[in-house]
N, C-alpha and C. Protein backbone atom coordinates (compact mmCIF):
# COMPACT_ATOMS: atom_id res chain seq x y z
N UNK A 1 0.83 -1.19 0.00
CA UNK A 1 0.00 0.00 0.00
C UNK A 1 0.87 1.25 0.00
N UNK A 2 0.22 2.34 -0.56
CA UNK A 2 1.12 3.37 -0.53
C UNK A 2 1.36 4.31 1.36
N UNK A 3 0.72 3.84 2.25
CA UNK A 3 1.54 4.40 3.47
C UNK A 3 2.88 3.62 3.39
N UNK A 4 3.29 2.15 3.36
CA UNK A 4 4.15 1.31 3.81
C UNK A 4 4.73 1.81 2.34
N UNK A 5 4.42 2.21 1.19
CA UNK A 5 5.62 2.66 0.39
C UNK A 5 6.44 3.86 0.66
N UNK A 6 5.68 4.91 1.40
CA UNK A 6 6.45 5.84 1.75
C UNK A 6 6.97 5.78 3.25
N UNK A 7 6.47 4.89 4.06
CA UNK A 7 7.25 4.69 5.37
C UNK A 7 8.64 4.38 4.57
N UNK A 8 8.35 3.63 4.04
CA UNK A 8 9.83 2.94 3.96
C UNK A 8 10.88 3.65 2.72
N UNK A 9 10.06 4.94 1.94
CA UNK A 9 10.74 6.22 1.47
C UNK A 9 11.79 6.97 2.48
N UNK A 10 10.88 7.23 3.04
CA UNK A 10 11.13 7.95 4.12
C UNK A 10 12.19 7.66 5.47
N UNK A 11 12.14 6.36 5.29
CA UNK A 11 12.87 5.75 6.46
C UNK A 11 14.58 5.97 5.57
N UNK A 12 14.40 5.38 4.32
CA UNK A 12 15.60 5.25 3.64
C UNK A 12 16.57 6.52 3.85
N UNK A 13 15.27 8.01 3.30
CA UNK A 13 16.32 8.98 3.36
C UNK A 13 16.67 9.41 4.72
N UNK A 14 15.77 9.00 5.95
CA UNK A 14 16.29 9.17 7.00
C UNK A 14 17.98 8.86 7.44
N UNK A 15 17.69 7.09 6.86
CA UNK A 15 19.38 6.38 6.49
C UNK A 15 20.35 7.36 6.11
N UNK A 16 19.77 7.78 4.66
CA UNK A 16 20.67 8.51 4.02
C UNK A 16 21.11 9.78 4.81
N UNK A 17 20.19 10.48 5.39
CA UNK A 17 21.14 11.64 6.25
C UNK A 17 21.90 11.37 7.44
N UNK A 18 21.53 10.53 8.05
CA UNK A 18 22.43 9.66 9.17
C UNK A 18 23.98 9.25 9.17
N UNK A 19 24.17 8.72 7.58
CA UNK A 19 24.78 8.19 7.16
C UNK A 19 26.09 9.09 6.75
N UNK A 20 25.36 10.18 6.09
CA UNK A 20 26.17 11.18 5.65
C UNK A 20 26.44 12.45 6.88
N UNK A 21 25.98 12.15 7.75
CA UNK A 21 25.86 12.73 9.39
C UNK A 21 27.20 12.26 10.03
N UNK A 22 27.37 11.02 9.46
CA UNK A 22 28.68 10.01 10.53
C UNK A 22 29.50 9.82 9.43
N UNK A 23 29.21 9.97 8.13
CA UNK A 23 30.87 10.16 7.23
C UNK A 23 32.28 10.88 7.65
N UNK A 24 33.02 10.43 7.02
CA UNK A 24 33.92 11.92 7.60
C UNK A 24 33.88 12.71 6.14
N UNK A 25 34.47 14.07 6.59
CA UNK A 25 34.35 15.27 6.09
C UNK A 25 35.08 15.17 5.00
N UNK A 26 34.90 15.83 4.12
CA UNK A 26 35.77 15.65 2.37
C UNK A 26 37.15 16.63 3.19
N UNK A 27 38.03 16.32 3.32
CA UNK A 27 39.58 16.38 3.53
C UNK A 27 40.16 17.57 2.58
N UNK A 28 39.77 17.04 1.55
CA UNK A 28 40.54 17.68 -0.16
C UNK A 28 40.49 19.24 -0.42
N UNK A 29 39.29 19.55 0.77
CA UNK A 29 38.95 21.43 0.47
C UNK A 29 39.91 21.78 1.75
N UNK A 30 40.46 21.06 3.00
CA UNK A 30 41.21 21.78 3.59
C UNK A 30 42.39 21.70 3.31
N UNK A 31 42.40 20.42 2.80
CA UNK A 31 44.09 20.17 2.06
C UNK A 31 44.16 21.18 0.73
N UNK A 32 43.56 21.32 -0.09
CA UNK A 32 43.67 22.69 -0.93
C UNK A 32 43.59 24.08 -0.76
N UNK A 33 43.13 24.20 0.21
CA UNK A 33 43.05 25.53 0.78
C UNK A 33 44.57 25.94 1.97
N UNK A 34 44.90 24.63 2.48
CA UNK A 34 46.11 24.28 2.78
C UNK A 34 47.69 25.21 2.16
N UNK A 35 47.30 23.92 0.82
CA UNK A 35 48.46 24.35 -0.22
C UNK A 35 48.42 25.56 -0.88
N UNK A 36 47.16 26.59 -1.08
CA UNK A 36 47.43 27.70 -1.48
C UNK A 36 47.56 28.65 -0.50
N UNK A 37 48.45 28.50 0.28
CA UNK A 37 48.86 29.39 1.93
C UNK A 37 50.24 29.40 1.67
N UNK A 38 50.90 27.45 0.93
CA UNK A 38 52.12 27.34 1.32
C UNK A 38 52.87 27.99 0.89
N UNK A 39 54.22 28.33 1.57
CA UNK A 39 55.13 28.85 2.08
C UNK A 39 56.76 28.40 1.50
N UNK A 40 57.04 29.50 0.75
CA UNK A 40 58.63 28.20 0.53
C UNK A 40 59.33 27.98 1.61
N UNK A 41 60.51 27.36 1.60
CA UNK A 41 61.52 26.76 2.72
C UNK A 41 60.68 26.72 3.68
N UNK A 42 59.24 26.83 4.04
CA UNK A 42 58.53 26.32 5.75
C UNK A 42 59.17 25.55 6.14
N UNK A 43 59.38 26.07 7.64
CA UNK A 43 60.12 24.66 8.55
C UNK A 43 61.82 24.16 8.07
N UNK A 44 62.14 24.89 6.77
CA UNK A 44 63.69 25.08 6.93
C UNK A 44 64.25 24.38 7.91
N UNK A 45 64.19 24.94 8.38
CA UNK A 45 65.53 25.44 9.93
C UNK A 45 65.20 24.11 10.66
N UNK A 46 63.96 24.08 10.95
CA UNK A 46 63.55 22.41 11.24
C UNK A 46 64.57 21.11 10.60
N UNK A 47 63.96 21.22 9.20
CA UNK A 47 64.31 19.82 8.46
C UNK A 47 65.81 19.75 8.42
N UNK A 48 66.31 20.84 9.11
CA UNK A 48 68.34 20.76 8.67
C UNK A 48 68.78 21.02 9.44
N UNK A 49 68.00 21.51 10.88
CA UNK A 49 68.07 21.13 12.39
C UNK A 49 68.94 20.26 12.57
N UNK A 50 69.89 20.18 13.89
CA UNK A 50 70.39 19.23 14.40
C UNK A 50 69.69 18.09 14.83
N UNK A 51 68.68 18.51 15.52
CA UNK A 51 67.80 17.28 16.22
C UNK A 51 67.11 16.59 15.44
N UNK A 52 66.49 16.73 14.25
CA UNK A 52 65.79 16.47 13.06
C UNK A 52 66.68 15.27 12.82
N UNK A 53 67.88 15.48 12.13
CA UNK A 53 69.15 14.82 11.67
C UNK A 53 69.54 13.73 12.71
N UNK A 54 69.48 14.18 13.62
CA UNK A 54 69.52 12.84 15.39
C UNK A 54 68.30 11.91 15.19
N UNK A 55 66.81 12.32 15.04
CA UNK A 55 65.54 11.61 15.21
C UNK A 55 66.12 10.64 13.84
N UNK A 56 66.38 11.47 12.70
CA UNK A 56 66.42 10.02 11.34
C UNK A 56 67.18 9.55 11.89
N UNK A 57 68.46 9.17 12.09
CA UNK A 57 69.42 8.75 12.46
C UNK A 57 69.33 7.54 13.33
N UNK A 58 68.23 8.01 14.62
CA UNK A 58 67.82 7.12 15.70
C UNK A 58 66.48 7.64 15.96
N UNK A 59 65.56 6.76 15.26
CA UNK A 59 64.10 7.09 15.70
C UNK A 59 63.40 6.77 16.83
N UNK A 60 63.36 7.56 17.56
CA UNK A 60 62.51 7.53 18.63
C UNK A 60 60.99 8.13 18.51
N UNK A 61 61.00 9.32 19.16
CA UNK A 61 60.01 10.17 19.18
C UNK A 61 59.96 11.71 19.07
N UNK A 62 59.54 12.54 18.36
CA UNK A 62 59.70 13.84 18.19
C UNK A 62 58.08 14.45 18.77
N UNK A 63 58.41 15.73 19.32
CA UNK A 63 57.08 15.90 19.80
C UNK A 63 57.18 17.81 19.48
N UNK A 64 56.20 17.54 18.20
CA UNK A 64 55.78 19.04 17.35
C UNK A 64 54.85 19.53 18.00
N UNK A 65 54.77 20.69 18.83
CA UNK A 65 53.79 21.61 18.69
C UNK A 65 53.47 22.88 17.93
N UNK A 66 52.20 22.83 17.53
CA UNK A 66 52.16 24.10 17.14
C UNK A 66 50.35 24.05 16.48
């Protein structure tokens, strides 16, 4: 009957917003919005750092804030 065709319309797109409720977030617009910020040599001084050069060398643990 058409109530039980649209219960079960209805239920679906319920699914469907739920679903897309608990996705994760498209990534690709912050990662592009990201790269048109970047920066040449960023973090330089970092990557040719002494300690940088110690962590490859002997990996332990490095702890970045920022």
């Amino acid at each position: 009957n058409i109530e039980h065709t649209l219960k079960i319309i209805k239920d679906d797109q319920l699914a469907d917003k739920i679903w897309k409720w608990l996705s994760a977030p498209d990534s690709s617009k912050n990662y592009n919005e990201a790269r048109e910020k970047y920066q040449a040599d960023t973090c330089a001084w970092f990557l040719n750092g002494e300690r940088f050069h110690h962590f490859l060398e002997r990996p332990d643990f490095i702890w970045i804030k920022g």
